[in-house]
N, C-alpha and C. Protein backbone atom coordinates (compact mmCIF):
# COMPACT_ATOMS: atom_id res chain seq x y z
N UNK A 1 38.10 35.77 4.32
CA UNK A 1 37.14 35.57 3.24
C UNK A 1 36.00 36.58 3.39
N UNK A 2 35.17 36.92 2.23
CA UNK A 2 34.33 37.93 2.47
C UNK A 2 33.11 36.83 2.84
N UNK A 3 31.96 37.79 2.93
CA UNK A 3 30.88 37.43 3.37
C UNK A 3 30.47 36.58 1.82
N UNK A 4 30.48 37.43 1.02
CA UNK A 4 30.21 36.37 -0.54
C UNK A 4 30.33 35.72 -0.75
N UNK A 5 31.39 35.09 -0.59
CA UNK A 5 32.36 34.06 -0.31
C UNK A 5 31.86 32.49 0.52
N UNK A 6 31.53 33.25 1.65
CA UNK A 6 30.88 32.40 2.53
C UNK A 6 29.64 32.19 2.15
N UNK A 7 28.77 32.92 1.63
CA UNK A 7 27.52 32.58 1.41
C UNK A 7 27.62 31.57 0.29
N UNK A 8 28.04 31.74 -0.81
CA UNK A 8 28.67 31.23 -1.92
C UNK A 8 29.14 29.69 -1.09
N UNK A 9 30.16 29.67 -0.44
CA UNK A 9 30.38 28.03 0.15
C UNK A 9 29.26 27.50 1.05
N UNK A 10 28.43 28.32 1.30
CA UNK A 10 27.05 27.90 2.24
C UNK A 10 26.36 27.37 1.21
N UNK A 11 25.64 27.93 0.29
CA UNK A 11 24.76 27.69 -0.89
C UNK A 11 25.45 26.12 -1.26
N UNK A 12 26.65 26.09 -1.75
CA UNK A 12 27.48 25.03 -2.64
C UNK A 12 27.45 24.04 -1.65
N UNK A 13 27.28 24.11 -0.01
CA UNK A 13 27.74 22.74 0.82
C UNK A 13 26.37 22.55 1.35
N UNK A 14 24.97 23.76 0.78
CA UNK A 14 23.99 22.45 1.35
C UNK A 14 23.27 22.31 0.05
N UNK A 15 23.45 22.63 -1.27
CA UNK A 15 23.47 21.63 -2.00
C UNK A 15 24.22 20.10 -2.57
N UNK A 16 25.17 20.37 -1.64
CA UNK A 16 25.89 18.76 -1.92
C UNK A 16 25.51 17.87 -0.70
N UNK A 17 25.24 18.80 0.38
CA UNK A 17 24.19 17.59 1.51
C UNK A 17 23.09 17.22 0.82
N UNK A 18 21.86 17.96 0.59
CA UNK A 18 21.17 17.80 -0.40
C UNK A 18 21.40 16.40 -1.37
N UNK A 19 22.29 16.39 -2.16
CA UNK A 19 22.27 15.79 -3.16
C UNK A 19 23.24 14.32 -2.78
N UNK A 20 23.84 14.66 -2.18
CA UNK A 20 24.58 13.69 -1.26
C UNK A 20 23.29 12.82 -0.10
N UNK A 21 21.91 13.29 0.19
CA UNK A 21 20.82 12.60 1.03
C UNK A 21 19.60 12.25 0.08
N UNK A 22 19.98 12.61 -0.88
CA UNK A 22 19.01 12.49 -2.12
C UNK A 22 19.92 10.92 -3.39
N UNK A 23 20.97 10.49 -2.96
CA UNK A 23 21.74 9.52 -3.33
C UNK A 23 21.67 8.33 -2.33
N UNK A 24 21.63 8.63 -1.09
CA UNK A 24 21.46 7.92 0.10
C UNK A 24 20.05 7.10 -0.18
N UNK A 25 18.75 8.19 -0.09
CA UNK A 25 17.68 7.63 -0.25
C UNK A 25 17.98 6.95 -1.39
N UNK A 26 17.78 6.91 -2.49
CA UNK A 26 17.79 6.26 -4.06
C UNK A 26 18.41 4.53 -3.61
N UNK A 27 19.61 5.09 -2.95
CA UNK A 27 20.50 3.45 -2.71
C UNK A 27 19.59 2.75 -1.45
N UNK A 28 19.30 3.22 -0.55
CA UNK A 28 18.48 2.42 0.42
C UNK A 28 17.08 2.65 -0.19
N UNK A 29 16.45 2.69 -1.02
CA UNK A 29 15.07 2.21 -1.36
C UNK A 29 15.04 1.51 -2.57
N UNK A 30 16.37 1.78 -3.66
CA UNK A 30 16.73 0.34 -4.88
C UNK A 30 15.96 -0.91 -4.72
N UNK A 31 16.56 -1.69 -3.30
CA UNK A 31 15.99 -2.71 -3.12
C UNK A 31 14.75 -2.87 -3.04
N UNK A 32 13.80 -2.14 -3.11
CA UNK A 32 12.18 -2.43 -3.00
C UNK A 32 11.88 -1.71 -4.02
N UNK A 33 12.28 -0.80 -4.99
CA UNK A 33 12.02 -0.30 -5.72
C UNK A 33 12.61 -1.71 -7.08
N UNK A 34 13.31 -2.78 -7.25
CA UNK A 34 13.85 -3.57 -7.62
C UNK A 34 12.66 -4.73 -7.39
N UNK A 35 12.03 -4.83 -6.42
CA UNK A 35 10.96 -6.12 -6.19
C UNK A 35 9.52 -6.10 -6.34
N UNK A 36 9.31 -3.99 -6.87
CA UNK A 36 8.60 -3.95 -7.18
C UNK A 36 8.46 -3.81 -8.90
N UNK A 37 9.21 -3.96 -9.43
CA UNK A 37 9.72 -3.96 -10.77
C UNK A 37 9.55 -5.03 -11.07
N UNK A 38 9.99 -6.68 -10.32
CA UNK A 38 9.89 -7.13 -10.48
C UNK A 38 8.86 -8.63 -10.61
N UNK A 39 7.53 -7.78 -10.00
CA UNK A 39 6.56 -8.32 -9.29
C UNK A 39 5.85 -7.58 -10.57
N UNK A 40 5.77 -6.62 -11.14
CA UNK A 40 5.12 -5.78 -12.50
C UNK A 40 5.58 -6.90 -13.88
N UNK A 41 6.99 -7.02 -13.43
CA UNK A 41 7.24 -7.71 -14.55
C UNK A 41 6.46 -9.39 -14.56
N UNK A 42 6.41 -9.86 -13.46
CA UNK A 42 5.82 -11.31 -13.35
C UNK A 42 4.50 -11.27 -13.70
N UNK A 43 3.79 -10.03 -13.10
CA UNK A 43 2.26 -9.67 -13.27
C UNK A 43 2.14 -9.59 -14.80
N UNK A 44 2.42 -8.81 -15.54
CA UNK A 44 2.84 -8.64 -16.76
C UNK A 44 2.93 -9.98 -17.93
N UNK A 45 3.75 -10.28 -17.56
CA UNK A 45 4.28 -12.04 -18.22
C UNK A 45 2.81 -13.00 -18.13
N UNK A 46 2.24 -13.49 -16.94
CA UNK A 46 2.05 -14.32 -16.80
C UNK A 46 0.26 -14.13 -16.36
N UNK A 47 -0.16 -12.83 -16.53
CA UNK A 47 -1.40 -12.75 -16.70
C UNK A 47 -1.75 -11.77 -17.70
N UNK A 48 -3.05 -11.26 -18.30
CA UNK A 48 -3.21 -10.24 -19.26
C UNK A 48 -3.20 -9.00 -19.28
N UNK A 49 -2.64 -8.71 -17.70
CA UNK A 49 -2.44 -7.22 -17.41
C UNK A 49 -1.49 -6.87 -18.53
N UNK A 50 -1.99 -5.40 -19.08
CA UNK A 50 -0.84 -4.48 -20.16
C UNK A 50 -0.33 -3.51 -19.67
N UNK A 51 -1.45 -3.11 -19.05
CA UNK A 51 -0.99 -1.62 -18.51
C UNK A 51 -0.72 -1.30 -16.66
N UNK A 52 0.26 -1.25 -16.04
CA UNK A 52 0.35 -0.93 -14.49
C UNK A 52 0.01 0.06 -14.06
N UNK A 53 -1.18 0.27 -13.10
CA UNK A 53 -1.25 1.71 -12.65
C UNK A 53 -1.11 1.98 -11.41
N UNK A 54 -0.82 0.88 -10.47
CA UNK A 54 -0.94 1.39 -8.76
C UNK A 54 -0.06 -0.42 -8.80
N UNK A 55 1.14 0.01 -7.45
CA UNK A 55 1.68 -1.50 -7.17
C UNK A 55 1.48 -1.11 -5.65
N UNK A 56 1.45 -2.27 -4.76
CA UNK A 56 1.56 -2.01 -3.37
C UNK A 56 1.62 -3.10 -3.10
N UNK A 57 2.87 -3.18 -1.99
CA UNK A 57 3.59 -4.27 -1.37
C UNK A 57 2.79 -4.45 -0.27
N UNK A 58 2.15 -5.69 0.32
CA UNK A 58 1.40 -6.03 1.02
C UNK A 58 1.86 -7.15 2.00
N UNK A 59 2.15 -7.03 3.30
CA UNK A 59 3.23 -8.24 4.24
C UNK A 59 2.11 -8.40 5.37
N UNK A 60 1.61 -9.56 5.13
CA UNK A 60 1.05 -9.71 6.58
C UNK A 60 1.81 -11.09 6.88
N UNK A 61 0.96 -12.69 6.74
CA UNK A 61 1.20 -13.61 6.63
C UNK A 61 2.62 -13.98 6.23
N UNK A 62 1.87 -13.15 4.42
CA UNK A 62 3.04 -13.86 3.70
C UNK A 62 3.05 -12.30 2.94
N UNK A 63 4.44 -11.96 2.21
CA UNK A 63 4.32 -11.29 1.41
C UNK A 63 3.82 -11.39 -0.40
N UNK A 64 3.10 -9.94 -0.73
CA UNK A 64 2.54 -10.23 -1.64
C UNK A 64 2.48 -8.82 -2.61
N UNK A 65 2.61 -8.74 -3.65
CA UNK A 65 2.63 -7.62 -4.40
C UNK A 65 1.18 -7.66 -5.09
N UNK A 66 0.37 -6.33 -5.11
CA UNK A 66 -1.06 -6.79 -5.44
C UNK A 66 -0.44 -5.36 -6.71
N UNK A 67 -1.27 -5.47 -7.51
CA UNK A 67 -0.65 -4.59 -8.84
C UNK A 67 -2.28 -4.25 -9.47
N UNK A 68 -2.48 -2.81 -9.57
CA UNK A 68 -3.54 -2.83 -10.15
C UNK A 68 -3.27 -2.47 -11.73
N UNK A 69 -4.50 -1.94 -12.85
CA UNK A 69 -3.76 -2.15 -14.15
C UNK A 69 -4.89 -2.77 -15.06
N UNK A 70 -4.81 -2.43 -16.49
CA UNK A 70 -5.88 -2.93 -17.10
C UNK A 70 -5.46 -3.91 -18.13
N UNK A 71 -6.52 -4.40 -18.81
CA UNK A 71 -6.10 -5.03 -19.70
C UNK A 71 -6.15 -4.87 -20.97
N UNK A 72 -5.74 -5.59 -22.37
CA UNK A 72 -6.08 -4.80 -23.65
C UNK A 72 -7.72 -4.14 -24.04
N UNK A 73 -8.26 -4.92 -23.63
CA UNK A 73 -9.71 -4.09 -23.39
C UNK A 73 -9.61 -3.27 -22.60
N UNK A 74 -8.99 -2.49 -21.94
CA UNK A 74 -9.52 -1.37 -21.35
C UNK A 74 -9.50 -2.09 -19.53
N UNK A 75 -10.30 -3.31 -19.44
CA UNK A 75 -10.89 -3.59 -18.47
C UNK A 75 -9.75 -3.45 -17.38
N UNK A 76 -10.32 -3.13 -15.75
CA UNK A 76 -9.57 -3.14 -14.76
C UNK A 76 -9.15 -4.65 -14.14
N UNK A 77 -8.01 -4.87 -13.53
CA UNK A 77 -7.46 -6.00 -13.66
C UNK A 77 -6.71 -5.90 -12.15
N UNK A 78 -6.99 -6.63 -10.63
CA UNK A 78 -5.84 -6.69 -9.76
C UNK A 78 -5.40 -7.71 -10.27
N UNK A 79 -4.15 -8.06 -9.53
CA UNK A 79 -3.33 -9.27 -9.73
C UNK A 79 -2.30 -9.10 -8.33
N UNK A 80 -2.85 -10.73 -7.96
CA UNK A 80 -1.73 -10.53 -6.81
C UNK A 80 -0.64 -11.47 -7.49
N UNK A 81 0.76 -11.36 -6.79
CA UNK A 81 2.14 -11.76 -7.71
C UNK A 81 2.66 -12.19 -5.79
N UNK A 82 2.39 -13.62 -5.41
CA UNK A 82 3.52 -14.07 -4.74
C UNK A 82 4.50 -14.95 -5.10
N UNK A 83 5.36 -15.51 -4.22
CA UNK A 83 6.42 -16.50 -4.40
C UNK A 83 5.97 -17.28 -5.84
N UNK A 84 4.41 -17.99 -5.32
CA UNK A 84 3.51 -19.06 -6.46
C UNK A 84 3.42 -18.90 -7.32
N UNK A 85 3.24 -17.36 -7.42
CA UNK A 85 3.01 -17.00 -9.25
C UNK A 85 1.85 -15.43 -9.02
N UNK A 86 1.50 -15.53 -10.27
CA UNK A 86 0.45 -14.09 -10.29
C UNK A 86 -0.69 -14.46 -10.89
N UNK A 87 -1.32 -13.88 -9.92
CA UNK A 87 -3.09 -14.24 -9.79
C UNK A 87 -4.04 -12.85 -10.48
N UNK A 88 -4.87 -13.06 -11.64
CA UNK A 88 -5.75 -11.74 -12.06
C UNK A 88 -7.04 -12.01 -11.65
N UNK A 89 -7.55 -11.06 -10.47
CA UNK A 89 -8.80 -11.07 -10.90
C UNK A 89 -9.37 -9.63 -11.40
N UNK A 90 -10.64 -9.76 -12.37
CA UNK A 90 -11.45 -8.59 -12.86
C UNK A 90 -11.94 -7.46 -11.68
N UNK A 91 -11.11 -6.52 -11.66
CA UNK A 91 -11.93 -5.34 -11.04
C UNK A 91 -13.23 -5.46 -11.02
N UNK A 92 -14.22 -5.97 -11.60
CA UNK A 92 -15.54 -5.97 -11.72
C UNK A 92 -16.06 -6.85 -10.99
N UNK A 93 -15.20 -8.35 -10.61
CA UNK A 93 -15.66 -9.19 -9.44
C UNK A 93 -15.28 -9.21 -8.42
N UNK A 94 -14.60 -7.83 -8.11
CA UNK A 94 -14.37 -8.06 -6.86
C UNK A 94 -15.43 -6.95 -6.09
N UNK A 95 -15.35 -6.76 -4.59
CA UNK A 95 -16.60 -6.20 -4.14
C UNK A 95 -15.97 -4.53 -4.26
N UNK A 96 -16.62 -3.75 -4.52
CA UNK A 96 -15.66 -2.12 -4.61
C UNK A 96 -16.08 -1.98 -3.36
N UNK A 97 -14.62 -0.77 -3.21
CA UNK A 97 -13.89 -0.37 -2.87
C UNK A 97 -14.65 0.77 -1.75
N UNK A 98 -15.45 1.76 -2.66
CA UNK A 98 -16.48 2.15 -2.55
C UNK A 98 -18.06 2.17 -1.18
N UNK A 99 -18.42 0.83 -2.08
CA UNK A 99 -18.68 0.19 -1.01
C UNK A 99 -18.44 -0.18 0.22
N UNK A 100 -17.37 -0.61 0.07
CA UNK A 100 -16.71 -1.08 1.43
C UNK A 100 -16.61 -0.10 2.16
N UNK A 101 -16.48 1.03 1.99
CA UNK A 101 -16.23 2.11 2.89
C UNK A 101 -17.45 2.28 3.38
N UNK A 102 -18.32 2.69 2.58
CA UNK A 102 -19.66 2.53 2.91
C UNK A 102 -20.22 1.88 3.60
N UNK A 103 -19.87 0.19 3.52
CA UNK A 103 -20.66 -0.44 4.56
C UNK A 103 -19.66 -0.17 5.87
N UNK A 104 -18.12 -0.53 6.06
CA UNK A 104 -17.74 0.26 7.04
C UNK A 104 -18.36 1.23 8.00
N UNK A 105 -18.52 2.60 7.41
CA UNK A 105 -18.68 3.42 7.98
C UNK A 105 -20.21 3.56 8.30
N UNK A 106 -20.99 2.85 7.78
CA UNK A 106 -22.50 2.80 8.32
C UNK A 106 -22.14 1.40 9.57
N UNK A 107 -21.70 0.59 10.00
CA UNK A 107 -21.47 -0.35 11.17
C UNK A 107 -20.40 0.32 12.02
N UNK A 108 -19.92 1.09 11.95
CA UNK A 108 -19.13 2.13 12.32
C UNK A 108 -18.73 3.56 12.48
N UNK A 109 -19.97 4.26 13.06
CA UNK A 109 -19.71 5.53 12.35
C UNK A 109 -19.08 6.90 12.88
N UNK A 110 -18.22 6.28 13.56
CA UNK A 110 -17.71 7.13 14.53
C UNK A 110 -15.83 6.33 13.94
N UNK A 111 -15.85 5.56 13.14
CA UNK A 111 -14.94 5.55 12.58
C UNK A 111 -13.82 6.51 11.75
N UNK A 112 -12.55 6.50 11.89
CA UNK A 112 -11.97 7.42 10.89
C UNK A 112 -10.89 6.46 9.80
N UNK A 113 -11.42 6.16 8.29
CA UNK A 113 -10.63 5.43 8.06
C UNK A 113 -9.57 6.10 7.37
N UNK A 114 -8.09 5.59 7.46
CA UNK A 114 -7.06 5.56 6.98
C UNK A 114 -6.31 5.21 5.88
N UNK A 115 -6.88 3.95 5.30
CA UNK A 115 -6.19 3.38 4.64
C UNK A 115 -7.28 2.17 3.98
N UNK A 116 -8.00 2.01 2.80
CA UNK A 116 -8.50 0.58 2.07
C UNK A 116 -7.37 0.10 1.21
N UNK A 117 -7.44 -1.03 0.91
CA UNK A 117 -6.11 -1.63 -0.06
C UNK A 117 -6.50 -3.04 -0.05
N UNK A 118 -6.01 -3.65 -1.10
CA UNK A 118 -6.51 -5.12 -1.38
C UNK A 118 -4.74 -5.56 -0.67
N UNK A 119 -5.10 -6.79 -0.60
CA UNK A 119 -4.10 -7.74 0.37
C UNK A 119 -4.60 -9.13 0.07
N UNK A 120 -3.49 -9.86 0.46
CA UNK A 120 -3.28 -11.63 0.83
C UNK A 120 -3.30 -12.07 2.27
N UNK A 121 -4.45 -12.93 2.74
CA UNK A 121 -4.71 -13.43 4.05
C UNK A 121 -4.65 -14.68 4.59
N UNK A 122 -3.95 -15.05 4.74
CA UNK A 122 -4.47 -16.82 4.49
C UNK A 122 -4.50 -17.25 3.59
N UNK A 123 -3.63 -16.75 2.63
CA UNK A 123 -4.10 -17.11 1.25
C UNK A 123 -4.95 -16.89 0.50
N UNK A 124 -6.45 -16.11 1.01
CA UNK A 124 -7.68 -15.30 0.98
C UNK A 124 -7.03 -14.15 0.46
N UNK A 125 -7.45 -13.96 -0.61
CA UNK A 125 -7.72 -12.29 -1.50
C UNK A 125 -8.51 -11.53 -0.71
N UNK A 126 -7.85 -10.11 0.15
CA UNK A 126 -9.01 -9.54 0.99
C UNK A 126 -8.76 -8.00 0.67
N UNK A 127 -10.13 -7.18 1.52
CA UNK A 127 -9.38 -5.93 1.35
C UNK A 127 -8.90 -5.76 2.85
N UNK A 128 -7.75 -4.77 3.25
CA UNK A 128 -7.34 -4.55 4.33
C UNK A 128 -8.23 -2.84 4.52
N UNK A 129 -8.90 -2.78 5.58
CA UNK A 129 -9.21 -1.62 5.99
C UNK A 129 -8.61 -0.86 7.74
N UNK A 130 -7.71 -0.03 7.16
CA UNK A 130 -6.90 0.42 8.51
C UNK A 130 -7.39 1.85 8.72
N UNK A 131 -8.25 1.24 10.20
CA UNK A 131 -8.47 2.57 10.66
C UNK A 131 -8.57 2.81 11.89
N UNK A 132 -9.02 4.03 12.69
CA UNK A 132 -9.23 4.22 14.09
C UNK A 132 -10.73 5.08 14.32
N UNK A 133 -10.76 4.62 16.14
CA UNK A 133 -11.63 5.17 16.95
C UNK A 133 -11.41 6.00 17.99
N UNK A 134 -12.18 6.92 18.47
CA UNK A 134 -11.93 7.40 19.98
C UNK A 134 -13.01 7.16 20.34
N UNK A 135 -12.52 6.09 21.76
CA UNK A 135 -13.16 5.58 22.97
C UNK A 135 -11.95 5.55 23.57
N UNK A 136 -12.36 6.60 24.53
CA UNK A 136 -11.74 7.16 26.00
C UNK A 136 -10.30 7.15 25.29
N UNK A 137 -9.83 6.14 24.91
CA UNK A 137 -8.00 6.69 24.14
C UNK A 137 -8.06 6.81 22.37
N UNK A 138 -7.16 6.59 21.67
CA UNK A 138 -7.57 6.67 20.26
C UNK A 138 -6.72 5.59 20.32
N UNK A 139 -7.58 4.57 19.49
CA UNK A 139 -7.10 2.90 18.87
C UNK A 139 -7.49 2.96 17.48
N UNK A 140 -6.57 2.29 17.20
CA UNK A 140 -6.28 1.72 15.80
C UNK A 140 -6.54 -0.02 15.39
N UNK A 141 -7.28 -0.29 14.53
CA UNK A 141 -7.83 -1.29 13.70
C UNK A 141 -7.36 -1.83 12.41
N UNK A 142 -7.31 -2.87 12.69
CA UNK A 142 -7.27 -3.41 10.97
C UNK A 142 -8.30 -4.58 10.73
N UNK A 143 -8.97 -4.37 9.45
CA UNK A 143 -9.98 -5.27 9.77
C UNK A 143 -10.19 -5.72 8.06
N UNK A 144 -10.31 -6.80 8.51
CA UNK A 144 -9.91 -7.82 6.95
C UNK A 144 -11.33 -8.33 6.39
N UNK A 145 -11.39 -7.68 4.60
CA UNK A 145 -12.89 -8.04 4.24
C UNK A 145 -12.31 -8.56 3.44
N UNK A 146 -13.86 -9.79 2.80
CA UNK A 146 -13.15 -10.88 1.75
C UNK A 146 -13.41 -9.63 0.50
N UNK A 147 -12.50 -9.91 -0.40
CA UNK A 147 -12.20 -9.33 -1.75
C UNK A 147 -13.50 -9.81 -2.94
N UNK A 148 -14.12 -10.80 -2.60
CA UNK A 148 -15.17 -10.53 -3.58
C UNK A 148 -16.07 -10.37 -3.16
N UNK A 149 -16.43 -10.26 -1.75
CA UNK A 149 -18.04 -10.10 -1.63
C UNK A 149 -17.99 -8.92 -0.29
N UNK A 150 -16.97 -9.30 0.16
CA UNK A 150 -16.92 -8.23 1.42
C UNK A 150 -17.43 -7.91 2.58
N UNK A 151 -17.56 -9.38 2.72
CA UNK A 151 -17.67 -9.88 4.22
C UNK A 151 -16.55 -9.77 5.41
N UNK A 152 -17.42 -9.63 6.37
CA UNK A 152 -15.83 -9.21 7.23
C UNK A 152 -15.24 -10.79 7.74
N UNK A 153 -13.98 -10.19 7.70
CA UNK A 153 -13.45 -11.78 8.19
C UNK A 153 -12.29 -12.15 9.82
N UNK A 154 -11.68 -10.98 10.15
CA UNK A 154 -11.11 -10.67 11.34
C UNK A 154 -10.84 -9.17 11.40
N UNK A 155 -10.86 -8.92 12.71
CA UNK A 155 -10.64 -7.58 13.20
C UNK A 155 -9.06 -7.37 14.09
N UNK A 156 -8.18 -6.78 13.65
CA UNK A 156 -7.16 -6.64 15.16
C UNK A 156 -7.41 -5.46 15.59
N UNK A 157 -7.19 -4.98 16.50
CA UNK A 157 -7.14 -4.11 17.35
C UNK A 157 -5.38 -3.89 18.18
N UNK A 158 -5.17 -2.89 17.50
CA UNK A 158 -3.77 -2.59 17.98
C UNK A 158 -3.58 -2.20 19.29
N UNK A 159 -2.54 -2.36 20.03
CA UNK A 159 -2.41 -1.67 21.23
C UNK A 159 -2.45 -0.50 21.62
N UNK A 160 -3.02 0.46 22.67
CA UNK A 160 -2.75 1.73 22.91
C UNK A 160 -1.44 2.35 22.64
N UNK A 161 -0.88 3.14 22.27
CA UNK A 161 0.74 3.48 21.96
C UNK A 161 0.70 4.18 23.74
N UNK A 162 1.61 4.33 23.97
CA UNK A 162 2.02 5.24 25.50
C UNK A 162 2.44 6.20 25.40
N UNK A 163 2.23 7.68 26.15
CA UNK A 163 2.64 8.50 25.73
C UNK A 163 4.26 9.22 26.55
N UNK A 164 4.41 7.42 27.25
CA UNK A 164 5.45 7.70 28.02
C UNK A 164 5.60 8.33 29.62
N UNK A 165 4.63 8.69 29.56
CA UNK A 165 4.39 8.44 31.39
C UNK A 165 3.55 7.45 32.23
């Protein structure tokens, strides 16, 4: 065979890996891509959200789909959607987002945060704030504020990871 040839069956066999790992993913993420469809659709139905703009699957306790999204007014709208049903509250009563970082990082300021996101705690509407510190190793935090006023309510502190020796 010439070299053309070969390049030609090179090109053609890692686009079918390609597309052959690009079919793989699709079928192993269906299933959550399926519960989040279907947690839009419950949100949807059964409170006045119209419009979906951010979904995020949230597992601590219990699992919970929090769905952000407005309503025919315009207005911003979370809604958490568990097993029970789907819950709206007004973007406007809950404590922002904003804030929270803010007060965070002024009681903390040597903090690096990672991650804010609203979550289910106890059954408590909270925000989850995941972040880390360096003292002497680098640790990681999660630390749970209530969702309307934004009080802190528990802290974990993850374990050191090892770096194997």
């Amino acid at each position: 065979m010439t070299t053309r040839r070969w390049t030609v069956l090179g090109i053609l066999g890692g686009v079918l890996i390609l597309l052959l790992l690009n079919l793989y993913m699709q079928w192993i993420l269906s299933g959550y891509w399926q519960e989040e469809r279907a947690a839009e659709r419950t949100a949807l139905a059964e409170t006045r959200l119209t419009k979906v703009t951010k979904t995020d699957k949230f597992v601590w306790d219990e699992t919970a789909w929090v769905i952000q999204g407005t309503d025919q007014a315009g207005e911003g709208l979370f809604v958490w959607v568990t097993d029970n049903g789907a819950e709206a509250v007004k973007a406007g009563d809950g404590y922002p987002r904003a804030q929270l970082k803010a007060d965070v990082l002024r009681e903390l300021p040597d903090a690096k945060l990672i991650r804010i996101r609203p979550g289910l705690l106890d059954g408590e509407k909270v925000w989850e704030v995941y972040y880390s510190r360096k003292m002497n190793v680098q640790r990681h935090y999660y630390g749970f504020y209530g969702f309307a006023d934004g009080r802190s309510i528990v802290t974990y502190k993850l374990p050191v990871r090892s770096s194997g020796s």
